[in-house]
PDB file of N, CA and C in Angstrom:
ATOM      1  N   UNK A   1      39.572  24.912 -31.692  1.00  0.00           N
ATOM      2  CA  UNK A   1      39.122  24.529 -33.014  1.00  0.00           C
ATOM      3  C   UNK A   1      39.101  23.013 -33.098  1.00  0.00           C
ATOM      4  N   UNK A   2      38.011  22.673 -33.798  1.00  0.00           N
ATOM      5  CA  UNK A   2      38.053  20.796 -33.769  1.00  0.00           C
ATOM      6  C   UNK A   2      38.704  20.870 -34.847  1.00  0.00           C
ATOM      7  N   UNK A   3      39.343  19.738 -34.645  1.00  0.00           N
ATOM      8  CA  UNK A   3      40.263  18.867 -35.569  1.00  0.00           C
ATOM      9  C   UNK A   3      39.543  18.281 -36.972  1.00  0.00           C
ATOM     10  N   UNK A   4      39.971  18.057 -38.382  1.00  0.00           N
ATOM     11  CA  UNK A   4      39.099  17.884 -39.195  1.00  0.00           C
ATOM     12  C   UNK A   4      39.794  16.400 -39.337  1.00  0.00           C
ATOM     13  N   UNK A   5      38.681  16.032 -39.912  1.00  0.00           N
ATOM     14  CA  UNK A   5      38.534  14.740 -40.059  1.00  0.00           C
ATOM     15  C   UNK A   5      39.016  14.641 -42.202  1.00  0.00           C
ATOM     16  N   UNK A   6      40.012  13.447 -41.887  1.00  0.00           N
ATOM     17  CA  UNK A   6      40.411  13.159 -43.775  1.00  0.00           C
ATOM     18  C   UNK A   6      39.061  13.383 -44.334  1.00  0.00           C
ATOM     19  N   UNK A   7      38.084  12.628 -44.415  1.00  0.00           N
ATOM     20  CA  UNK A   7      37.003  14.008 -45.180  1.00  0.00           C
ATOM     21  C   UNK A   7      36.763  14.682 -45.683  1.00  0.00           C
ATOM     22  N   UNK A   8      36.565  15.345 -44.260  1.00  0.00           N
ATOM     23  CA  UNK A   8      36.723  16.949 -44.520  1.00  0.00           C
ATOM     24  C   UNK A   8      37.528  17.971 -45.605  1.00  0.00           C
ATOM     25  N   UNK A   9      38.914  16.892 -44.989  1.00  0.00           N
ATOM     26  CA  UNK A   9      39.537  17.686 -45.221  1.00  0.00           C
ATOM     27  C   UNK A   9      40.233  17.298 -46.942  1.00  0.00           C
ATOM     28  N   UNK A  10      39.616  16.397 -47.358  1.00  0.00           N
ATOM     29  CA  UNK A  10      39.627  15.752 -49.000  1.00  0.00           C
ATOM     30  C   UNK A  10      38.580  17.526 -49.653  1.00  0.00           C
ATOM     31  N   UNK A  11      37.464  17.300 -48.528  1.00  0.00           N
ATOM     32  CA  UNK A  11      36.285  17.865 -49.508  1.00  0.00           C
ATOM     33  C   UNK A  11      37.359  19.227 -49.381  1.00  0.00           C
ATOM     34  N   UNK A  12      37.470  19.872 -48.055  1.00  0.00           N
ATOM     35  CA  UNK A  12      38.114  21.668 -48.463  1.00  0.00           C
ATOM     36  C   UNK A  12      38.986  21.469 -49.302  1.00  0.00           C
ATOM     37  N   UNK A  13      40.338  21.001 -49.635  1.00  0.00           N
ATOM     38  CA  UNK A  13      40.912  20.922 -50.827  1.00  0.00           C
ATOM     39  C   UNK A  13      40.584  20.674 -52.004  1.00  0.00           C
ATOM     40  N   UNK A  14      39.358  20.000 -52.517  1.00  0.00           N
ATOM     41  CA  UNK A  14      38.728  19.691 -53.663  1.00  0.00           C
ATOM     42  C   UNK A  14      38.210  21.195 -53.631  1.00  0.00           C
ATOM     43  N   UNK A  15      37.495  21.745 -52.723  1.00  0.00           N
ATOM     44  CA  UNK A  15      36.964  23.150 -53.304  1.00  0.00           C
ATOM     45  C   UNK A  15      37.773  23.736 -53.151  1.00  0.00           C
ATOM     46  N   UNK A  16      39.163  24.140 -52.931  1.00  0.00           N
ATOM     47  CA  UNK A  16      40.072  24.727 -53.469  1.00  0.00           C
ATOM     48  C   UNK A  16      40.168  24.664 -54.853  1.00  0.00           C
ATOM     49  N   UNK A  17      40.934  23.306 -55.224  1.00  0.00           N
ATOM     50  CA  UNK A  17      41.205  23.249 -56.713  1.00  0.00           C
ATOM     51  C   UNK A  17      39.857  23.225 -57.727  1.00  0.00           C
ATOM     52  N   UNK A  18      38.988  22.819 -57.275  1.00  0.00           N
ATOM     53  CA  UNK A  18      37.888  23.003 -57.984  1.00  0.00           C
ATOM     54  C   UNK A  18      37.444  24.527 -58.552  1.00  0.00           C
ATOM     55  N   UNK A  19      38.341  25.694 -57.749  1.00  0.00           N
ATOM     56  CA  UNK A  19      38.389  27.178 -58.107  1.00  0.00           C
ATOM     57  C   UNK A  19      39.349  28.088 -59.231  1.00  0.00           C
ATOM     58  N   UNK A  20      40.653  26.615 -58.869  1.00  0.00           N
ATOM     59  CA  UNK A  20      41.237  26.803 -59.932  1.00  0.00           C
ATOM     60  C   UNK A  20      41.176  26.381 -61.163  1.00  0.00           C
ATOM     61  N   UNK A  21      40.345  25.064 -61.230  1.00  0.00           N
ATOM     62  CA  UNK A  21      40.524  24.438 -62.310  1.00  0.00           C
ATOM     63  C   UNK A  21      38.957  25.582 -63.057  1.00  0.00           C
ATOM     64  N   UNK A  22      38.188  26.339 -62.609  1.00  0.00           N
ATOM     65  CA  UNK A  22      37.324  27.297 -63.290  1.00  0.00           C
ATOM     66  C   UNK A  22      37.780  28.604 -63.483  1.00  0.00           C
ATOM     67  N   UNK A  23      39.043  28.978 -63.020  1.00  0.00           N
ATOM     68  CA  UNK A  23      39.688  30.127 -64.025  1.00  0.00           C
ATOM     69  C   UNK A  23      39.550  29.604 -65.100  1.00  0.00           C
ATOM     70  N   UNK A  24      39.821  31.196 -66.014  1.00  0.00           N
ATOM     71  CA  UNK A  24      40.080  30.970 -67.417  1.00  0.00           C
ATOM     72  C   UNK A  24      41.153  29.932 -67.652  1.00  0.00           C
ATOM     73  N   UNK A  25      42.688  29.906 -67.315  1.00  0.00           N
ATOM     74  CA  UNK A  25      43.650  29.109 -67.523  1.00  0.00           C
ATOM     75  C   UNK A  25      43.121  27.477 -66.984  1.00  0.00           C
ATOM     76  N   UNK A  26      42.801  27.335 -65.597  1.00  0.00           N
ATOM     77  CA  UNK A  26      42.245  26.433 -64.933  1.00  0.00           C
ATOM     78  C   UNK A  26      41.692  25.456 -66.076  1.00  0.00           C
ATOM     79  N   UNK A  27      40.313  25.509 -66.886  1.00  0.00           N
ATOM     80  CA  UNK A  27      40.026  24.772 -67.362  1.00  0.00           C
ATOM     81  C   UNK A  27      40.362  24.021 -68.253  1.00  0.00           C
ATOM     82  N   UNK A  28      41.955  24.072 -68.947  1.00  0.00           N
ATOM     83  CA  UNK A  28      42.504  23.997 -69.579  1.00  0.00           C
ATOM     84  C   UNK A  28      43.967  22.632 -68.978  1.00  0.00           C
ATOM     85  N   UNK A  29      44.168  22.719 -67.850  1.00  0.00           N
ATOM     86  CA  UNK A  29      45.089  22.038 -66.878  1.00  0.00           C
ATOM     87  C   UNK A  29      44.423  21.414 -66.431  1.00  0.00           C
ATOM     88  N   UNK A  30      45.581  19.947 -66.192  1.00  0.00           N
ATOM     89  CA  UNK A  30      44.940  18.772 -65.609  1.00  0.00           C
ATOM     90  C   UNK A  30      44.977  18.980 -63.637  1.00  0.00           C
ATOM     91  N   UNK A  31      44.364  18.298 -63.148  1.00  0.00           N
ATOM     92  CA  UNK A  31      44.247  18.467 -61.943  1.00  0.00           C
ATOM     93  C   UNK A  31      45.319  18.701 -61.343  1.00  0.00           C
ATOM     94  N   UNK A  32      46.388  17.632 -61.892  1.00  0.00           N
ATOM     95  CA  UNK A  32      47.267  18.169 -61.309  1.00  0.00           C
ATOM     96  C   UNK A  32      48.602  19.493 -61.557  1.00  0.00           C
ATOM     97  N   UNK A  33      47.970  20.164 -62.604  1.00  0.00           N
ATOM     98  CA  UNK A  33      48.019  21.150 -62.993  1.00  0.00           C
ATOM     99  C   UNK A  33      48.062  22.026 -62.170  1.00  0.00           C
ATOM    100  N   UNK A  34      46.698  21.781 -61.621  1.00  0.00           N
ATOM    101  CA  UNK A  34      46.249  22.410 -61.018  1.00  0.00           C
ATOM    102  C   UNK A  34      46.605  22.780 -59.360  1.00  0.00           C
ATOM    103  N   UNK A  35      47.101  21.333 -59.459  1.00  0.00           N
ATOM    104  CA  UNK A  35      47.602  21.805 -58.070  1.00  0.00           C
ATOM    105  C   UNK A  35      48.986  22.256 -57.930  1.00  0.00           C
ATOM    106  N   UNK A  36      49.432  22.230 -58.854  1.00  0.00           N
ATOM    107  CA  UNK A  36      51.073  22.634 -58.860  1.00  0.00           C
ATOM    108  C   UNK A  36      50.970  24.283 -59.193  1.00  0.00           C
ATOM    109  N   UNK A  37      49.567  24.585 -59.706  1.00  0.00           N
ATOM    110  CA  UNK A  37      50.122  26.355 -59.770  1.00  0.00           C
ATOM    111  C   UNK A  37      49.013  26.781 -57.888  1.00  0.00           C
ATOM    112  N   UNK A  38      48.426  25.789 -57.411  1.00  0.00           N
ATOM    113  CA  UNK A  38      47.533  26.067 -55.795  1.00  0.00           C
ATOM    114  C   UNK A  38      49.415  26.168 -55.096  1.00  0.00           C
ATOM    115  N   UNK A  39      50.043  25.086 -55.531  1.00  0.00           N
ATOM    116  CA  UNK A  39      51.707  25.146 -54.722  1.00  0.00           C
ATOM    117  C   UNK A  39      52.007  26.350 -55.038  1.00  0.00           C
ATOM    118  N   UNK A  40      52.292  26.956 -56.063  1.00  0.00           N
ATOM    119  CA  UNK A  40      53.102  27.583 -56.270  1.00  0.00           C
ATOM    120  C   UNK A  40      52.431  29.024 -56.193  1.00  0.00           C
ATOM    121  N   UNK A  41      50.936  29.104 -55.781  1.00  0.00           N
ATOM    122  CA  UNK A  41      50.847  30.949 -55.359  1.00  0.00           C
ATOM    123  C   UNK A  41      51.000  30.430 -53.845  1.00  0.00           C
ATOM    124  N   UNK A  42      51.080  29.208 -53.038  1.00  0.00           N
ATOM    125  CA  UNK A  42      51.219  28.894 -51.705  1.00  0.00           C
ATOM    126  C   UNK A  42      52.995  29.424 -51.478  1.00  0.00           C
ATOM    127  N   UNK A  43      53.626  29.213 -52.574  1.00  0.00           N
ATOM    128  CA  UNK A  43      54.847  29.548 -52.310  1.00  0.00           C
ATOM    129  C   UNK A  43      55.332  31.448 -52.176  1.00  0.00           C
ATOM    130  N   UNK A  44      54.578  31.650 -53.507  1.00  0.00           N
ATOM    131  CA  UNK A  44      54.979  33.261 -53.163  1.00  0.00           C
ATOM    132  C   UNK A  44      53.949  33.907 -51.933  1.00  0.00           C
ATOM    133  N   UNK A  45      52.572  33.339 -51.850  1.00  0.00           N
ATOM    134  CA  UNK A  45      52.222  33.643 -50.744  1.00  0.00           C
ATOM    135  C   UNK A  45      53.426  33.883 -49.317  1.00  0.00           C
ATOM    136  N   UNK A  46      53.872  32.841 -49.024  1.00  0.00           N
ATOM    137  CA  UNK A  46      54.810  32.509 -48.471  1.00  0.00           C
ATOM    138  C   UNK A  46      56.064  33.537 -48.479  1.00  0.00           C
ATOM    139  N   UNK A  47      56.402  33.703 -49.582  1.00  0.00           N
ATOM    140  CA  UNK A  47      57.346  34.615 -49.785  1.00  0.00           C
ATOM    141  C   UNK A  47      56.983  35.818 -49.339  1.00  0.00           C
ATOM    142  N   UNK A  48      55.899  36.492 -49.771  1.00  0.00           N
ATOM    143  CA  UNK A  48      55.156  37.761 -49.396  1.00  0.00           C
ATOM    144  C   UNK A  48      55.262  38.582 -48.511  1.00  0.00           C
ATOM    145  N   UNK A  49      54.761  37.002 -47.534  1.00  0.00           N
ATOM    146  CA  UNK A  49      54.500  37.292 -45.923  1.00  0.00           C
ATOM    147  C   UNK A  49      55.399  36.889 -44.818  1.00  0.00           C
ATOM    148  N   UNK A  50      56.771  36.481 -45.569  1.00  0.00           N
ATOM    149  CA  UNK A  50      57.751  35.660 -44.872  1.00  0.00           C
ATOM    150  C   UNK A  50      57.367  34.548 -43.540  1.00  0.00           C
ATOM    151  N   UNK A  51      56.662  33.902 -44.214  1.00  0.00           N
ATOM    152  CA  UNK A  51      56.402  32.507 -43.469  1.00  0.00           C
ATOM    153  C   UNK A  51      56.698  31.321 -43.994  1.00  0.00           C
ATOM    154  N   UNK A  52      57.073  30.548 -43.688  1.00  0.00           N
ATOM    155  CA  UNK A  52      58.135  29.793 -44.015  1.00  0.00           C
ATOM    156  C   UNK A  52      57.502  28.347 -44.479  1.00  0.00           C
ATOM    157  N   UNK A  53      57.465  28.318 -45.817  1.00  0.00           N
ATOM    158  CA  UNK A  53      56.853  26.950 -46.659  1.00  0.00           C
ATOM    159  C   UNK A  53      57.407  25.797 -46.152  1.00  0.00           C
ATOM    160  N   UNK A  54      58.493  25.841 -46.197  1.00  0.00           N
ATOM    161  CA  UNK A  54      59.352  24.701 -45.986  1.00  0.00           C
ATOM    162  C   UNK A  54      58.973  23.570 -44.606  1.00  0.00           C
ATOM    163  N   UNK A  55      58.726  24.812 -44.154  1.00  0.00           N
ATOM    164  CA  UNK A  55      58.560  24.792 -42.344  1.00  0.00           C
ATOM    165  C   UNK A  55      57.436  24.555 -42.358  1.00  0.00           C
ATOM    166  N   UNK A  56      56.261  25.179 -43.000  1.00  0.00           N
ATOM    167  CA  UNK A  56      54.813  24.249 -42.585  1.00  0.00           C
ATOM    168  C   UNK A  56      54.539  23.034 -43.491  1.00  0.00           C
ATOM    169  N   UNK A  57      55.624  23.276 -44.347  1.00  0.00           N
ATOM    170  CA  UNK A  57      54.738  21.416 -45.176  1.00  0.00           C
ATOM    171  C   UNK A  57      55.410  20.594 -44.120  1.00  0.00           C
ATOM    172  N   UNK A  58      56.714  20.341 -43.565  1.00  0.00           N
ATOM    173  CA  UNK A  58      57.254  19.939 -42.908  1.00  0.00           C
ATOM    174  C   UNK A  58      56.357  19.631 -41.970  1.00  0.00           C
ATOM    175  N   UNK A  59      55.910  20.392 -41.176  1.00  0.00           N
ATOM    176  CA  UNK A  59      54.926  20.158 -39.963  1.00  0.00           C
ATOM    177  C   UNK A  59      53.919  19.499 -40.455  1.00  0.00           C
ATOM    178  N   UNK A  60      53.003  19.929 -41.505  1.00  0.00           N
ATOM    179  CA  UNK A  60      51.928  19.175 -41.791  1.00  0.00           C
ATOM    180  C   UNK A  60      52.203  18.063 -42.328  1.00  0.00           C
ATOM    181  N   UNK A  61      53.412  17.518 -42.796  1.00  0.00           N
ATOM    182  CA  UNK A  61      53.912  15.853 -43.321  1.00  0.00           C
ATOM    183  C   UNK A  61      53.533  15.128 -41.991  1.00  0.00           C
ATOM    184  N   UNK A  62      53.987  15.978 -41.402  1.00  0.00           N
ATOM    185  CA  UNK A  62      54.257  15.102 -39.704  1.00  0.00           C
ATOM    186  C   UNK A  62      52.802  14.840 -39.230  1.00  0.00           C
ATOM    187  N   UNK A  63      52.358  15.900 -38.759  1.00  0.00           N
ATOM    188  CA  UNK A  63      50.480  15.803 -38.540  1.00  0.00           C
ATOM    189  C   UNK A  63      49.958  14.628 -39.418  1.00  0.00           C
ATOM    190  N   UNK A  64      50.040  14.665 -40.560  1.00  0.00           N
ATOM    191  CA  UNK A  64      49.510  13.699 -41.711  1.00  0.00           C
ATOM    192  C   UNK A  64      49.912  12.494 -41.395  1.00  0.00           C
ATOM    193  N   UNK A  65      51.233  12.335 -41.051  1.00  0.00           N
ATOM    194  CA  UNK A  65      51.534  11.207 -40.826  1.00  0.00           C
ATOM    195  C   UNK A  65      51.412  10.397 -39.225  1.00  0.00           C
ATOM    196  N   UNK A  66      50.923  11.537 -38.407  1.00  0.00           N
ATOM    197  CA  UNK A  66      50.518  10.868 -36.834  1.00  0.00           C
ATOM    198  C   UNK A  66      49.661  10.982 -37.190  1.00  0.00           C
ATOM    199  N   UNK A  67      48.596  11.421 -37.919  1.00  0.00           N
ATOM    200  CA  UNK A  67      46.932  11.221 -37.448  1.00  0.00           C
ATOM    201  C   UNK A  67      46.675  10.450 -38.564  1.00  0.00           C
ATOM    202  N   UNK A  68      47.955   9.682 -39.554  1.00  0.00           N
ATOM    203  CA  UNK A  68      47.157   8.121 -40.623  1.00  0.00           C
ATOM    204  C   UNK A  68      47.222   6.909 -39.383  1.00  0.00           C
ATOM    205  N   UNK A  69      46.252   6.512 -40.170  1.00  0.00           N
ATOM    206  CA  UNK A  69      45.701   4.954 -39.864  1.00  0.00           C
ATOM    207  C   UNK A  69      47.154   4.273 -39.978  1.00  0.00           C
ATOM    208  N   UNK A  70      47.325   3.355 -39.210  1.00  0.00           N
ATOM    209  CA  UNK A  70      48.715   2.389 -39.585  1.00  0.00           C
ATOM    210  C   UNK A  70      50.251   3.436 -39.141  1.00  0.00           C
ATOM    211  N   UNK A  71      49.888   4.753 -38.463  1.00  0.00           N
ATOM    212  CA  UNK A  71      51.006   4.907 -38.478  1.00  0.00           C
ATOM    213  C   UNK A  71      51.433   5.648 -37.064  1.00  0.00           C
ATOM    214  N   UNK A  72      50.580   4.481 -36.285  1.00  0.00           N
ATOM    215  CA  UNK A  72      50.261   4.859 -34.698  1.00  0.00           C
ATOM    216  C   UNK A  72      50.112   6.170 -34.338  1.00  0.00           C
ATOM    217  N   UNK A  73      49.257   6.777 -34.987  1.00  0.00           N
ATOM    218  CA  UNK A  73      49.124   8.325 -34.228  1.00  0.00           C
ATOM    219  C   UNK A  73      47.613   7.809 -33.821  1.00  0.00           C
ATOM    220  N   UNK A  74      46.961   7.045 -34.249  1.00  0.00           N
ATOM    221  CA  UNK A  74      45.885   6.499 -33.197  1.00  0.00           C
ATOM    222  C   UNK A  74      44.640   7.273 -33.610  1.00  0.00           C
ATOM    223  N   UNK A  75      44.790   8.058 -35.137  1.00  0.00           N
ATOM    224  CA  UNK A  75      43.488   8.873 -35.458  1.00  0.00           C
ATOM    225  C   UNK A  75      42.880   7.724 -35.821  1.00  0.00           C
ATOM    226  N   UNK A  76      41.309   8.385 -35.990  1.00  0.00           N
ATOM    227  CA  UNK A  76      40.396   7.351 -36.306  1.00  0.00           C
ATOM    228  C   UNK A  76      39.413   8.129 -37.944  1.00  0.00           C
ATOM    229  N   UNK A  77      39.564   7.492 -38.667  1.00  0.00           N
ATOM    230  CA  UNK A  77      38.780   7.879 -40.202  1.00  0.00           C
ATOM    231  C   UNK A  77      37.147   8.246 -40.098  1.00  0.00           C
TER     232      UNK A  77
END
């Protein structure tokens, strides 16, 4: 699988929340509203399926933070 580029990967999360913020409740909450109830079905998701939240934000802090600019992981924008 190729690797996504910040971009990208701005735009797939915008059409995430952009799904929530067009529920009924959605249009009503501020973005970041919005993303705190995208966290929080990510959490019982999580719960559900016993995979471990903690453990992938963790990982993806890390990814995020080797593939920023300035923080020698050497990605390129």
């Amino acid at each position: 699988m190729a690797m996504a580029g910040s971009e990208e990967r701005v735009a797939r999360a915008e059409e995430v929340l952009r799904g929530y913020g067009l529920s009924e409740a959605g249009w009503r909450r501020s973005p970041s509203g919005n993303l705190r109830e995208l966290l929080r079905d990510l959490l019982e998701w999580c719960d559900a399926t016993q995979h471990g939240f903690e453990r992938a934000l963790a990982a993806a802090r890390a990814q995020h933070q080797a593939e920023s600019p300035g923080a020698g992981g050497g990605a390129t924008r």
